[in-house]
N, C-alpha and C. Protein backbone atom coordinates (compact mmCIF):
# COMPACT_ATOMS: atom_id res chain seq x y z
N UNK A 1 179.14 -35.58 49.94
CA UNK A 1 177.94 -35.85 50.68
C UNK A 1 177.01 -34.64 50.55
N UNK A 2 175.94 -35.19 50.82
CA UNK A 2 174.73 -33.92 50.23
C UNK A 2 174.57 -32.89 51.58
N UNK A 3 174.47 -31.83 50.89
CA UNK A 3 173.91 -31.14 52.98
C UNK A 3 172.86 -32.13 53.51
N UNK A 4 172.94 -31.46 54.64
CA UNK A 4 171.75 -32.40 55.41
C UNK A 4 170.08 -31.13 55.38
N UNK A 5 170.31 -30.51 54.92
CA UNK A 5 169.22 -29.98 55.01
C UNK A 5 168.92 -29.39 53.38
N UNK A 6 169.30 -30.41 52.60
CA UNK A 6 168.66 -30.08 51.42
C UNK A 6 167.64 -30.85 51.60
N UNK A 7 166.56 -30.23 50.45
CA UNK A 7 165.14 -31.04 50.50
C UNK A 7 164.76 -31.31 49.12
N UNK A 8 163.46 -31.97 48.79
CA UNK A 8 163.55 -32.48 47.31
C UNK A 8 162.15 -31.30 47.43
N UNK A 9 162.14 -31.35 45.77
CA UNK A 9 160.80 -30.77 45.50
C UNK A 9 160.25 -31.11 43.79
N UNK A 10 159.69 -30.84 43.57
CA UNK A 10 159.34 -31.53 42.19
C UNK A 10 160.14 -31.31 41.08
N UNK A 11 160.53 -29.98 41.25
CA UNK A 11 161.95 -29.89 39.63
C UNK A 11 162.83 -29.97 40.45
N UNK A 12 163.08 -30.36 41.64
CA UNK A 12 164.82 -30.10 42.10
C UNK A 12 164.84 -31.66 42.58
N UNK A 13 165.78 -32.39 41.81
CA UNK A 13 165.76 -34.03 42.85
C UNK A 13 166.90 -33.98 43.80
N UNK A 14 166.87 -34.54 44.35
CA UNK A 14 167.10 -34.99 45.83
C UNK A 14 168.54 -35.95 45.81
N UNK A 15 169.22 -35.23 46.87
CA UNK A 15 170.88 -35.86 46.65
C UNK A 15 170.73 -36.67 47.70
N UNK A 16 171.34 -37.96 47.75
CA UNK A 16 171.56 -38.95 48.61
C UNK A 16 172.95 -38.84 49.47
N UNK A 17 173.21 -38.81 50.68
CA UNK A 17 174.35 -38.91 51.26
C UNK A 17 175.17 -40.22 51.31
N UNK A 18 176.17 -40.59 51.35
CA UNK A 18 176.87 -41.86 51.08
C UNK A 18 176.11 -42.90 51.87
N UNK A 19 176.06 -44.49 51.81
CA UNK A 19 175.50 -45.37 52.33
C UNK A 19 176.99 -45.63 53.48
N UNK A 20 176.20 -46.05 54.70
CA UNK A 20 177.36 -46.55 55.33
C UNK A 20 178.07 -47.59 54.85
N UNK A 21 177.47 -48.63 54.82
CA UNK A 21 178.11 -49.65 53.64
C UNK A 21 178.13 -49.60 52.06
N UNK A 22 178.98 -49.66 51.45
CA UNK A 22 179.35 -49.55 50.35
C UNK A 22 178.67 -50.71 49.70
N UNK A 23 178.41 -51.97 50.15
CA UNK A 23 178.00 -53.23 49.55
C UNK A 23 176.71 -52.97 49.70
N UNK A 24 176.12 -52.03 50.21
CA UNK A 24 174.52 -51.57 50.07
C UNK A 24 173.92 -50.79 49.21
N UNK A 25 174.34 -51.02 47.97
CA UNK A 25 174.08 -50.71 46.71
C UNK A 25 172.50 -50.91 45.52
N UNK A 26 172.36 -51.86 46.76
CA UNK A 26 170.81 -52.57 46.48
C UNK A 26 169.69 -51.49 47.20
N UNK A 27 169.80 -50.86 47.83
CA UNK A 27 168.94 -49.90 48.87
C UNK A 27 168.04 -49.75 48.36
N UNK A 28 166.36 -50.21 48.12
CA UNK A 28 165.72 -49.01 47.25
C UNK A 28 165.50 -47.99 47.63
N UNK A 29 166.58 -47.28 48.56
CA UNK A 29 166.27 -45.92 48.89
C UNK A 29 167.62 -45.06 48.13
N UNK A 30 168.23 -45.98 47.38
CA UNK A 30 169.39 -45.57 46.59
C UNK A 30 168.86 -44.32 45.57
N UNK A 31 168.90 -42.99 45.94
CA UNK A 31 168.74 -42.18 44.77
C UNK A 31 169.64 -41.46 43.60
N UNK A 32 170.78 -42.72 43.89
CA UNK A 32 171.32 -42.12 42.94
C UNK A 32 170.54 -42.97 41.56
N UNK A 33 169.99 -43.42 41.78
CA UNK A 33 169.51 -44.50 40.53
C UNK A 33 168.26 -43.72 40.32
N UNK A 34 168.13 -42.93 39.01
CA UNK A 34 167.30 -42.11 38.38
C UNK A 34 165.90 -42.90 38.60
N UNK A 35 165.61 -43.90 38.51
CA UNK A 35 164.10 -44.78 38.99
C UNK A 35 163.84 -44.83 40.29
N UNK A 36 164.52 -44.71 41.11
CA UNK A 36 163.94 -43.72 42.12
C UNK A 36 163.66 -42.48 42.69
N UNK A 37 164.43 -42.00 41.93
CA UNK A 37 163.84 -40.27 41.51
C UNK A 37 162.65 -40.01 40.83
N UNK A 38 162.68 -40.85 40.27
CA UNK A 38 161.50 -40.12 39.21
C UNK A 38 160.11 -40.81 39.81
N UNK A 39 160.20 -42.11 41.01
CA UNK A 39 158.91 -42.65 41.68
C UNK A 39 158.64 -41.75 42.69
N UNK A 40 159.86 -41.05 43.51
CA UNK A 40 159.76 -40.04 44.15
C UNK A 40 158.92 -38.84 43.58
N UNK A 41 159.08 -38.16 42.86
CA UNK A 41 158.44 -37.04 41.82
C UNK A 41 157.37 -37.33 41.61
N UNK A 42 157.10 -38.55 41.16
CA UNK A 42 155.70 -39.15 40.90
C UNK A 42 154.64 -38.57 42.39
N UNK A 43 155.30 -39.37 43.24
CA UNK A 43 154.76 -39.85 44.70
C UNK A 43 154.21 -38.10 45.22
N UNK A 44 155.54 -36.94 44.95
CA UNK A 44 155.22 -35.96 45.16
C UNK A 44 153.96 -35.09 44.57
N UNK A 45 153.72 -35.81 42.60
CA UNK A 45 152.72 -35.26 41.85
C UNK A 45 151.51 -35.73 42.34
N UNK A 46 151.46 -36.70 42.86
CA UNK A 46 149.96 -37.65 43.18
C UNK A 46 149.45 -36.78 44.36
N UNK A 47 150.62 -36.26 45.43
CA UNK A 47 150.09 -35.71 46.60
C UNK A 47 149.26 -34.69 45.95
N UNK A 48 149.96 -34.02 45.02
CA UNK A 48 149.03 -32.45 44.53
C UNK A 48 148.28 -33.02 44.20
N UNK A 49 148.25 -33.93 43.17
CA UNK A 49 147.17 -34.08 41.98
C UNK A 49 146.25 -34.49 43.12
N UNK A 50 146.39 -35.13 44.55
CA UNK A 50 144.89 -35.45 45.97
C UNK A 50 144.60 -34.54 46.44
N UNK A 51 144.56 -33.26 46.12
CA UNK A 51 143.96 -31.77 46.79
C UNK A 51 144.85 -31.42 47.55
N UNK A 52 146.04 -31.52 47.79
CA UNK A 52 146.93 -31.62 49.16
C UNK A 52 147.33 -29.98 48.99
N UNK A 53 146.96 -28.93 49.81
CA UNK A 53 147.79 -27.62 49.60
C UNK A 53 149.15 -27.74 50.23
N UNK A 54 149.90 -27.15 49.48
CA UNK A 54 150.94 -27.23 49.73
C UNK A 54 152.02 -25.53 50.54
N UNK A 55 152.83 -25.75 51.34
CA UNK A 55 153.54 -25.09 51.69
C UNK A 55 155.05 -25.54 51.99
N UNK A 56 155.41 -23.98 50.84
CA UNK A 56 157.31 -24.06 50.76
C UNK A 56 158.04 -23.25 51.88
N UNK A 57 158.04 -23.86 52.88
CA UNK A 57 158.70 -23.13 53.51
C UNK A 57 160.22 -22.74 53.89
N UNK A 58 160.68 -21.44 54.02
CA UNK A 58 162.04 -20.45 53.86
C UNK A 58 162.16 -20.46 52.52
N UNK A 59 161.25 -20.31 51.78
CA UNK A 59 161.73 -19.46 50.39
C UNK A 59 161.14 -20.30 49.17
N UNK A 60 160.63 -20.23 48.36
CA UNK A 60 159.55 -20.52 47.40
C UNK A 60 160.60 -21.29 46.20
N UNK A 61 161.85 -20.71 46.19
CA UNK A 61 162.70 -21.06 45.14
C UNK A 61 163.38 -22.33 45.76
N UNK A 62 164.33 -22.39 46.57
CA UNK A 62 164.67 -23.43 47.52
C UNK A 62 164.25 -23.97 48.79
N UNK A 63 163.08 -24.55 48.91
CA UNK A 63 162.34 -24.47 50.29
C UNK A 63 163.07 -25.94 51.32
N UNK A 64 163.00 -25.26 52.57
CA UNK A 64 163.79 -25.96 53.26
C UNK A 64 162.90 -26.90 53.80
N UNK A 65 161.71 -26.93 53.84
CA UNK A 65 160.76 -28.07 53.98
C UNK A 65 159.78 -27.63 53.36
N UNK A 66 159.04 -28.85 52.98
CA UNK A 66 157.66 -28.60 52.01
C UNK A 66 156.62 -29.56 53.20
N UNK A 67 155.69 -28.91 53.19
CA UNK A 67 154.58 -29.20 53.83
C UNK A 67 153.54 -29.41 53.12
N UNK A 68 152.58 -30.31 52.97
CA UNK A 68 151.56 -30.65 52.65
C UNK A 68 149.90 -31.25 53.25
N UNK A 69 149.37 -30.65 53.15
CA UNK A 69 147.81 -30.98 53.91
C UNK A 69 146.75 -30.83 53.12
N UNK A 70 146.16 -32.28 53.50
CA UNK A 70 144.70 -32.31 53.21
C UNK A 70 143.51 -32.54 54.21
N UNK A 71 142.65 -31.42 54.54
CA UNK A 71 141.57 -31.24 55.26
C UNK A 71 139.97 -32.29 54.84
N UNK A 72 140.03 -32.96 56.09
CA UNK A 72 138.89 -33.71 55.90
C UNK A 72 138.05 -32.91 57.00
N UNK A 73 136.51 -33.12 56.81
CA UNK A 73 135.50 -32.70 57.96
C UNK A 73 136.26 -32.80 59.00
N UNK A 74 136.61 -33.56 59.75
CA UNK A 74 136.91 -33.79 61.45
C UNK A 74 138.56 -33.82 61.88
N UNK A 75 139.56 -34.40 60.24
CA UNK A 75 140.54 -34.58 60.64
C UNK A 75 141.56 -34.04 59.31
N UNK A 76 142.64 -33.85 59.70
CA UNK A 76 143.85 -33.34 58.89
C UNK A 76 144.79 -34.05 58.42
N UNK A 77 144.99 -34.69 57.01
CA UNK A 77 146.11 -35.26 56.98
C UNK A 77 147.23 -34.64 56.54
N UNK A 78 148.29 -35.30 56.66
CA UNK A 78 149.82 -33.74 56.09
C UNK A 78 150.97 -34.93 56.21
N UNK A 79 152.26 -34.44 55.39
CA UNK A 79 153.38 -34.56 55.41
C UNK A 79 154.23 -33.22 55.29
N UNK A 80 155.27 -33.63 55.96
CA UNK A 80 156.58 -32.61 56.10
C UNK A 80 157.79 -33.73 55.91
N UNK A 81 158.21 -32.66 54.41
CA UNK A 81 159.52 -33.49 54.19
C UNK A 81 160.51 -32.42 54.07
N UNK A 82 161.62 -33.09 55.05
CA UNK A 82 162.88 -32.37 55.34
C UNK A 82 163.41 -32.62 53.84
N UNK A 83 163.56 -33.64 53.98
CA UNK A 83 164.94 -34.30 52.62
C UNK A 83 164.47 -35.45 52.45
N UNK A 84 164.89 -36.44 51.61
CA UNK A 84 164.21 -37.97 51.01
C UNK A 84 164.51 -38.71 52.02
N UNK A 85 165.38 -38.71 53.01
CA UNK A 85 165.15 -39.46 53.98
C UNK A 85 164.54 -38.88 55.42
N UNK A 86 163.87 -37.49 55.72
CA UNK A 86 163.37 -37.07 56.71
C UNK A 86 161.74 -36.92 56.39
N UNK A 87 161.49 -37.41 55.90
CA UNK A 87 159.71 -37.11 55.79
C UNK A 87 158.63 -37.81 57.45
N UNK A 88 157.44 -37.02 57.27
CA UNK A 88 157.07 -37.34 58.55
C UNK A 88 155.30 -37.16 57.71
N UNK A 89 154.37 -38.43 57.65
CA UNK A 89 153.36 -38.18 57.35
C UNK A 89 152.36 -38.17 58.50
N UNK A 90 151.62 -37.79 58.79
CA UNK A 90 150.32 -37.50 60.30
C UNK A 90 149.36 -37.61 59.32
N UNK A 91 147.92 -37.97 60.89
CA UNK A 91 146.36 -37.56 60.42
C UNK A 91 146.44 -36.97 62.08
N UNK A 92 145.95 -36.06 62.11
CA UNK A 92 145.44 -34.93 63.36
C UNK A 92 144.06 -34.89 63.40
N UNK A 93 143.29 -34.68 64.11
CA UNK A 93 142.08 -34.60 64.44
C UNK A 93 142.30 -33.10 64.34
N UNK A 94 141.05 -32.44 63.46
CA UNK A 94 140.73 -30.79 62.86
C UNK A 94 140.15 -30.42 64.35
N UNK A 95 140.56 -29.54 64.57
CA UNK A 95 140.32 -28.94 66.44
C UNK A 95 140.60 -27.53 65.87
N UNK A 96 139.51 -26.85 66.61
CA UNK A 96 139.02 -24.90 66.59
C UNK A 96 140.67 -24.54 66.70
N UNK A 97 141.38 -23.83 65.81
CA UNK A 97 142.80 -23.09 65.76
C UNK A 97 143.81 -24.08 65.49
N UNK A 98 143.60 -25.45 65.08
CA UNK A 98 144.58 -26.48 64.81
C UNK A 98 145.16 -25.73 63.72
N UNK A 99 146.82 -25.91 64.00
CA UNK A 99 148.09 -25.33 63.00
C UNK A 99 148.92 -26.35 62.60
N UNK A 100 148.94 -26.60 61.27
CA UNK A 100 150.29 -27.85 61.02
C UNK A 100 151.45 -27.82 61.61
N UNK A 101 151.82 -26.59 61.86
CA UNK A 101 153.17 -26.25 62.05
C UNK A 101 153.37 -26.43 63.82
N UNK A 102 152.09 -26.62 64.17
CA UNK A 102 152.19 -26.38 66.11
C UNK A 102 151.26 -27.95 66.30
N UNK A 103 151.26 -28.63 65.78
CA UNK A 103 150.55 -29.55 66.66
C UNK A 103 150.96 -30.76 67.42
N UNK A 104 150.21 -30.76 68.06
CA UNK A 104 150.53 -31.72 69.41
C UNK A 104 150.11 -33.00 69.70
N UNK A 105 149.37 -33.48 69.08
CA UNK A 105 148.39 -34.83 69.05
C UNK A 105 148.45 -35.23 67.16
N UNK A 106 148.31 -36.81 66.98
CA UNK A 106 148.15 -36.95 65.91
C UNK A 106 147.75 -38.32 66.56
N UNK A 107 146.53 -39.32 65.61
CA UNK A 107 146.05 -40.52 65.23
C UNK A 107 146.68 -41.46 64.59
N UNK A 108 147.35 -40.78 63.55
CA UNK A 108 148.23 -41.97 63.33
C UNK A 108 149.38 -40.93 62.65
N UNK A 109 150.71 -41.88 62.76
CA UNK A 109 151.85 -40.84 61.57
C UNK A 109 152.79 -41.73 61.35
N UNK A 110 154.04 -41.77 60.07
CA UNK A 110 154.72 -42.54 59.93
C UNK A 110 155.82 -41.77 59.61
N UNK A 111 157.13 -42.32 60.12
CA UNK A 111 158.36 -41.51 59.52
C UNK A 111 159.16 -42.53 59.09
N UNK A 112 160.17 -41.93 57.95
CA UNK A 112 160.78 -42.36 57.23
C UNK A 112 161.55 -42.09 55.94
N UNK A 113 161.88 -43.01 54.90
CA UNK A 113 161.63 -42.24 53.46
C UNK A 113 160.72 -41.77 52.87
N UNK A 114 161.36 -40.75 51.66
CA UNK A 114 160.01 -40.30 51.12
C UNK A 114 159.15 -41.39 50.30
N UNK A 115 159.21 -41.99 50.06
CA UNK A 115 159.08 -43.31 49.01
C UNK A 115 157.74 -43.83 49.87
N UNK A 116 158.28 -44.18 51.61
CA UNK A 116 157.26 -45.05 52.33
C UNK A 116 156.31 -44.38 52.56
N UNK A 117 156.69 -42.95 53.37
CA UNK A 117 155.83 -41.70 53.89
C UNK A 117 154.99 -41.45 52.92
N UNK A 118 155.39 -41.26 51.74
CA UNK A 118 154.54 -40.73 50.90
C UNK A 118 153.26 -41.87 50.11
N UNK A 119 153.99 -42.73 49.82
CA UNK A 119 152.79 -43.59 49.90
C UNK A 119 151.92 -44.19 50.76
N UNK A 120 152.47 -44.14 52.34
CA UNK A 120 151.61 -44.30 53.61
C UNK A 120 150.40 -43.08 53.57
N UNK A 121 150.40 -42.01 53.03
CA UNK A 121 150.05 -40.60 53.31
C UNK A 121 148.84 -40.95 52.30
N UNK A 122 149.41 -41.32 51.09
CA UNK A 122 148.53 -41.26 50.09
C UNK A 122 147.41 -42.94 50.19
N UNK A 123 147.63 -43.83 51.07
CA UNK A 123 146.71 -44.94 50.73
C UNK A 123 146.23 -45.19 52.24
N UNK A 124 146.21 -43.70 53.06
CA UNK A 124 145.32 -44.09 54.22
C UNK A 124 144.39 -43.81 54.56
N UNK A 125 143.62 -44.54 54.84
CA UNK A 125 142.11 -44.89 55.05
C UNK A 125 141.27 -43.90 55.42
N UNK A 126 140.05 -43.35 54.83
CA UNK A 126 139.92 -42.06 55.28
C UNK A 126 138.95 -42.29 56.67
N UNK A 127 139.04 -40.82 57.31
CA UNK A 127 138.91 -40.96 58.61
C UNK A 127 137.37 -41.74 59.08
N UNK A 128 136.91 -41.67 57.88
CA UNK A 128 135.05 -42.51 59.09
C UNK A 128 135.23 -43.39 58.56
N UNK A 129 136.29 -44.44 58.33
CA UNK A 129 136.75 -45.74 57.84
C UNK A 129 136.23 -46.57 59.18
N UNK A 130 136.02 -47.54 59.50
CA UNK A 130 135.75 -48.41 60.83
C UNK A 130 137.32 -48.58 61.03
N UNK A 131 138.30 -48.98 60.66
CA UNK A 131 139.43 -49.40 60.46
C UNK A 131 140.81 -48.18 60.46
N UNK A 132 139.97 -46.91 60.50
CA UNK A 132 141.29 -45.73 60.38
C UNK A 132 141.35 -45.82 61.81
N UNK A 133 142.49 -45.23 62.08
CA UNK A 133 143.20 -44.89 63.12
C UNK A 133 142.46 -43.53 63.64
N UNK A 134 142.50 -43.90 65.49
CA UNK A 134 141.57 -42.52 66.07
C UNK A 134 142.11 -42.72 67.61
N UNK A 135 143.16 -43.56 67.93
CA UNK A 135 143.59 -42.71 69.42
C UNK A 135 144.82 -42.10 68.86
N UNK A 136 144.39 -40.98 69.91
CA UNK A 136 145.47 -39.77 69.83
C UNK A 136 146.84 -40.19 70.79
N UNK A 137 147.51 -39.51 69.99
CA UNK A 137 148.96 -39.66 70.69
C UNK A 137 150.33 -38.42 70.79
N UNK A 138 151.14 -37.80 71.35
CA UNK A 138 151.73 -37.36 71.19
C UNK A 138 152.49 -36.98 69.34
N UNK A 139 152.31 -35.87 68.89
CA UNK A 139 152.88 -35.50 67.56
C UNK A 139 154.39 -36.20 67.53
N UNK A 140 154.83 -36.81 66.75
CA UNK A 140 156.61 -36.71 66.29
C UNK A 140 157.03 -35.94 66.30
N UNK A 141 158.39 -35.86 66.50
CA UNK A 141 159.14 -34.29 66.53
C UNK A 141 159.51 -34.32 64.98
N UNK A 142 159.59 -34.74 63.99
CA UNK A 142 159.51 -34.88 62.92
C UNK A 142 158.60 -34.28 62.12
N UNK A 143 157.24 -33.96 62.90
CA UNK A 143 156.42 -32.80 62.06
C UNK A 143 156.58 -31.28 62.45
N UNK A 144 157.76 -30.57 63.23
CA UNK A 144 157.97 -29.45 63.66
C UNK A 144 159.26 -28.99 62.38
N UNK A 145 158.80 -28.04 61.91
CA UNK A 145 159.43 -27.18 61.75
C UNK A 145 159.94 -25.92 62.03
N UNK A 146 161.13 -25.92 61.39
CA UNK A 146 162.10 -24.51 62.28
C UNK A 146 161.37 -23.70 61.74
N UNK A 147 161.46 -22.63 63.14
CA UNK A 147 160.74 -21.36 62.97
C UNK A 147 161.43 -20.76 62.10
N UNK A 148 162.64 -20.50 61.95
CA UNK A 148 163.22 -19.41 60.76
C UNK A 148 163.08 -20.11 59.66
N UNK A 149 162.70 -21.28 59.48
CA UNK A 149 161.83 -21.18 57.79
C UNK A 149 160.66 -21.02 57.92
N UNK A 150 160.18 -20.78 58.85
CA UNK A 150 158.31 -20.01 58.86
C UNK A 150 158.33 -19.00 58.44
N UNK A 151 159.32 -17.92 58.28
CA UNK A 151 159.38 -16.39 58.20
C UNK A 151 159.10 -16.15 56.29
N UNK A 152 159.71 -17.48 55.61
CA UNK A 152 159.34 -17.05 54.37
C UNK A 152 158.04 -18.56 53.79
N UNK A 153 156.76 -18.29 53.86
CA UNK A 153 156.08 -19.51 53.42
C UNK A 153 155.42 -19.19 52.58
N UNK A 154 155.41 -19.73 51.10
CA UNK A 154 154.70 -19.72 50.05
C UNK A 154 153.57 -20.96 50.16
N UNK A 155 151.98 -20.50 49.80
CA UNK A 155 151.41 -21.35 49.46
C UNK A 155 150.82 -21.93 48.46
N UNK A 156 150.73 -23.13 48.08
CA UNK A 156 149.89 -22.96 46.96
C UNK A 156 148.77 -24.00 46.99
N UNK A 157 147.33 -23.38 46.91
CA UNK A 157 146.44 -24.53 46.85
C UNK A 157 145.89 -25.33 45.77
N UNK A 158 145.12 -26.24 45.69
CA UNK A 158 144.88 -27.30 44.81
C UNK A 158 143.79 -26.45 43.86
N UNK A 159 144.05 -27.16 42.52
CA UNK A 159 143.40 -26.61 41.66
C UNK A 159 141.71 -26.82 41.88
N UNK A 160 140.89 -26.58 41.61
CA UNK A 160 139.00 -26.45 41.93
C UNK A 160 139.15 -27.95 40.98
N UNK A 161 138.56 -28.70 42.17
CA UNK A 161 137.80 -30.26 42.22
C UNK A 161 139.14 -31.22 42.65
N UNK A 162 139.90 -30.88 42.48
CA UNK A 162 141.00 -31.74 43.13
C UNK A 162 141.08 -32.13 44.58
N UNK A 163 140.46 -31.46 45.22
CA UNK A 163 140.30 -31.94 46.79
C UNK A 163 138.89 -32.72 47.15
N UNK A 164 137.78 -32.52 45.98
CA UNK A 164 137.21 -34.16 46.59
C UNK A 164 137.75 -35.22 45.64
N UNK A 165 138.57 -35.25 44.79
CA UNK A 165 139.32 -36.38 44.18
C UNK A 165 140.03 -37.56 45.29
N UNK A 166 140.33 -36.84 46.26
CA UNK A 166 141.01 -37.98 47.33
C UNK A 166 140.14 -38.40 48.39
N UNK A 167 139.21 -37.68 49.04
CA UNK A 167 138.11 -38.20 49.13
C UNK A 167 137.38 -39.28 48.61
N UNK A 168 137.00 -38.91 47.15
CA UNK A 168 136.39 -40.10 46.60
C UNK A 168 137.23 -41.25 46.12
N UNK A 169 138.57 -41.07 45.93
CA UNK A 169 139.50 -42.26 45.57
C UNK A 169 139.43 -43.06 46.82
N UNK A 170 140.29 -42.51 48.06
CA UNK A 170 140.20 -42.88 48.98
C UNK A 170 138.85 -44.33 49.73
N UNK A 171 137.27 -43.40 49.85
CA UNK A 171 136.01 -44.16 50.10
C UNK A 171 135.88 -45.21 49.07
N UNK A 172 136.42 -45.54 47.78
CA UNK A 172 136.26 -46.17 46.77
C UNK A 172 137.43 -47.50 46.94
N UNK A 173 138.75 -47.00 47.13
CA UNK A 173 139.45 -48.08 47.59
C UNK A 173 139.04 -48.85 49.22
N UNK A 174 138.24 -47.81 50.25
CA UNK A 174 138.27 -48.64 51.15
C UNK A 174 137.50 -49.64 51.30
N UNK A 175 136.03 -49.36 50.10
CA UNK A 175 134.94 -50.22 49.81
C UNK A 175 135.70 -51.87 49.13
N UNK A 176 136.65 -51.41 48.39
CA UNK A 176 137.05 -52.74 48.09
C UNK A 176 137.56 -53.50 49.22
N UNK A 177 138.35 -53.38 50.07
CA UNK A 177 139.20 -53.81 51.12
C UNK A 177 138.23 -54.58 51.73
């Protein structure tokens, strides 16, 4: 069985712990089946390739959660993924000293696999949508991370023009809808 606090990251894939049932072999959250690894990886490249800065936190080489955020005018979107099955995606409303790592209110968030999270993260509606999500609610405990992996956080931000790329993908898909 895999630790429970391993995490995936783009060159390191992600170990699955046994299924309780054995006849649940069908899972598509089954990672032992290399095609879901590699949609995973994908799911992870798309976040960068949407401006998303990223943070490795407790250690740059093996990070015990990876954090990700993308800053809109008014609001914040982010995921924190423990491991392929602990991910936690939010949109926060951007407030004077708002911290990913401390917040308390979020608009909308979804937990789950990385598979769902991550594509929930990546096809939601951006915030002056008529249709996005805007009452606030208590954060998940699912977007807190342990303080002793705060002590080592590497960041890395999005390459120049990649952060209005999701912006404009985003306003472009919601026009179709």
């Amino acid at each position: 069985m895999a630790p429970a606090n391993r995490v995936i990251t783009m060159s390191q894939p992600c170990q699955q712990s046994h299924p309780s049932d054995p006849a649940d072999l069908s899972d598509p959250a089954d990672l032992s089946d290399p095609t879901n690894l590699r949609e995973i990886d994908d799911l992870l490249r798309a976040v960068v390739a949407d401006g998303f800065t990223v943070f490795l936190c407790g250690g740059s080489d093996q990070p015990e959660a990876i954090v990700a955020t993308y800053a809109w005018e008014t609001h914040v979107d982010y995921v924190v993924i423990k491991d392929a099955h602990d991910v936690t995606a939010a949109r926060s409303r951007l407030v004077r000293d708002w911290d990913v790592f401390t917040a308390e209110s979020v608009v909308w968030s979804y937990q789950g696999h990385a598979r769902w999270a991550l594509r929930a993260i990546l096809d939601l509606l951006p915030p002056e949508h008529p249709n996005a999500p805007g009452e606030d609610y208590p954060a998940p405990a699912g977007l807190r991370v342990e303080p002793g992996f705060l002590t080592s956080v590497s960041v890395r931000t999005p390459r120049p023009g990649l952060v209005a790329r999701r912006a404009m993908r985003l306003r472009l898909a919601a026009r179709e809808r």
